[in-house]
Protein backbone atom coordinates (compact mmCIF):
# COMPACT_ATOMS: atom_id res chain seq x y z
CA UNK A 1 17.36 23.69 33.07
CA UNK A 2 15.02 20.60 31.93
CA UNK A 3 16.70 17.45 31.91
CA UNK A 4 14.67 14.41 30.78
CA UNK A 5 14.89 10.89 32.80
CA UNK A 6 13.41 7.91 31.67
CA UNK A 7 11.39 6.30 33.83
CA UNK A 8 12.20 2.51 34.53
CA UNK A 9 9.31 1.40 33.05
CA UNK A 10 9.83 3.60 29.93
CA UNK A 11 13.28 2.05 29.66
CA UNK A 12 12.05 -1.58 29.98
CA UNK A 13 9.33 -1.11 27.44
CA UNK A 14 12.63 0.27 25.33
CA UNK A 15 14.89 -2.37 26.40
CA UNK A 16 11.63 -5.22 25.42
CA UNK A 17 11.13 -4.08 21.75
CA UNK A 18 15.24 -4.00 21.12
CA UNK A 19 14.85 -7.31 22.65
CA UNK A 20 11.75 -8.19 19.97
CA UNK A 21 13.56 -6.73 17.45
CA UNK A 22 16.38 -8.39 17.32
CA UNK A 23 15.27 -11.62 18.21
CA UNK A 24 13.06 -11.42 14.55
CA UNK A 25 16.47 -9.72 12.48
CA UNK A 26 18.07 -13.24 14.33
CA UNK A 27 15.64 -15.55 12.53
CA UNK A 28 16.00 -13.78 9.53
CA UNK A 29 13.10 -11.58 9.02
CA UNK A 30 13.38 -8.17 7.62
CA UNK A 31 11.27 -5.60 10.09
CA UNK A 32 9.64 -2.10 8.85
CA UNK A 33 8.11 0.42 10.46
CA UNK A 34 5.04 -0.78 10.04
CA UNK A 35 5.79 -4.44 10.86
CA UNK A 36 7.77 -3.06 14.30
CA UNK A 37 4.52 -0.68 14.90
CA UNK A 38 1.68 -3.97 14.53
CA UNK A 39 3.69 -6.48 15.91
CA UNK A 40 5.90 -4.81 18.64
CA UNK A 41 4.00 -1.70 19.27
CA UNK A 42 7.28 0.47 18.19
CA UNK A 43 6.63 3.82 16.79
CA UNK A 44 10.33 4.81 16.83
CA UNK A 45 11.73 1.80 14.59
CA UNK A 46 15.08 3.62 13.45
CA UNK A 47 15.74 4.33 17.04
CA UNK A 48 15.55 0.93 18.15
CA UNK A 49 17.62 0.01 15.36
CA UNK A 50 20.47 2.65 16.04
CA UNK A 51 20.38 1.10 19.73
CA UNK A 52 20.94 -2.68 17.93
CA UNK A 53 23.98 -1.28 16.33
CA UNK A 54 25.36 0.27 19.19
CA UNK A 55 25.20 -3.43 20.69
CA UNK A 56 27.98 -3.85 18.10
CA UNK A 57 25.16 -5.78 15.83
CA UNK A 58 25.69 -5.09 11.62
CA UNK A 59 22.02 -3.95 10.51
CA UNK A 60 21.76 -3.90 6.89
CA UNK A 61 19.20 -0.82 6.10
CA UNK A 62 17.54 -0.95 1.87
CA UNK A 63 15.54 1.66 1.08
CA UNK A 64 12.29 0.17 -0.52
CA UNK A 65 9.93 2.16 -2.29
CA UNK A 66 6.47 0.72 -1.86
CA UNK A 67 3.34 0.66 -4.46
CA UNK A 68 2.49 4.03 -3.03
CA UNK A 69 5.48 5.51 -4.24
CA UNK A 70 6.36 6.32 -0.74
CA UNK A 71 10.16 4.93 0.58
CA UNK A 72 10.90 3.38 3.70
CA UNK A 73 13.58 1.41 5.87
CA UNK A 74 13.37 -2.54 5.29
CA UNK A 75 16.27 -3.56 8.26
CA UNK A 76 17.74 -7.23 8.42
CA UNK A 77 20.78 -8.56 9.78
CA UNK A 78 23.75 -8.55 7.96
CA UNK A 79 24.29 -12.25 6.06
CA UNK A 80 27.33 -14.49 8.26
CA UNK A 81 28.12 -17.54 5.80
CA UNK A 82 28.33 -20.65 8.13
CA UNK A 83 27.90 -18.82 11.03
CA UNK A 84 25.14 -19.70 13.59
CA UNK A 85 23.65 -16.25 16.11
CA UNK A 86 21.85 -16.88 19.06
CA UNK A 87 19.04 -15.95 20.02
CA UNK A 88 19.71 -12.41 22.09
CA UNK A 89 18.12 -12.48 25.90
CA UNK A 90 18.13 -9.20 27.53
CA UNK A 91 19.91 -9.47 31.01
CA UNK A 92 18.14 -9.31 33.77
CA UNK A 93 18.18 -6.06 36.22
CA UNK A 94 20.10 -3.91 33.61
């Protein structure tokens, strides 16, 4: 039987692009694949995102469809009215 185990540096890198990702949903931006891929070297984006929600986060996905014709995931943060979030910092040693 295989099993797969991530590595601890696999599961940093993981734990370091949640922690990128978020942080930009935080200040409001919306992140695509693409922006994830250039800016926080994530190929996986809807991964990362499923592991934001699991944090108990509310991701808001909208399907765009681009000048291409081709569709994709545009994520933000669902909108709080009068409600301030923090700025997420990954714990140490988990």
């Amino acid at each position: 039987m295989n099993t797969y185990v991530q590595d601890a540096p696999h599961q940093e890198r993981l734990e370091s692009q949640v922690q990128l990702i978020l942080n930009a949903l935080m200040r409001g931006e919306e992140v695509t694949h693409l922006t994830a891929q250039h800016r926080f070297g994530c190929a996986r984006l809807a991964a990362r995102i499923s592991d934001i929600k699991k944090m108990g986060y509310n991701v808001v996905t909208e399907i765009v469809k681009g000048s291409n014709g081709q569709r994709y995931g545009s994520y933000r943060l669902a909108h709080r009215e009068k409600e301030q979030i923090p700025m997420f910092v990954m714990p140490k040693g988990k």
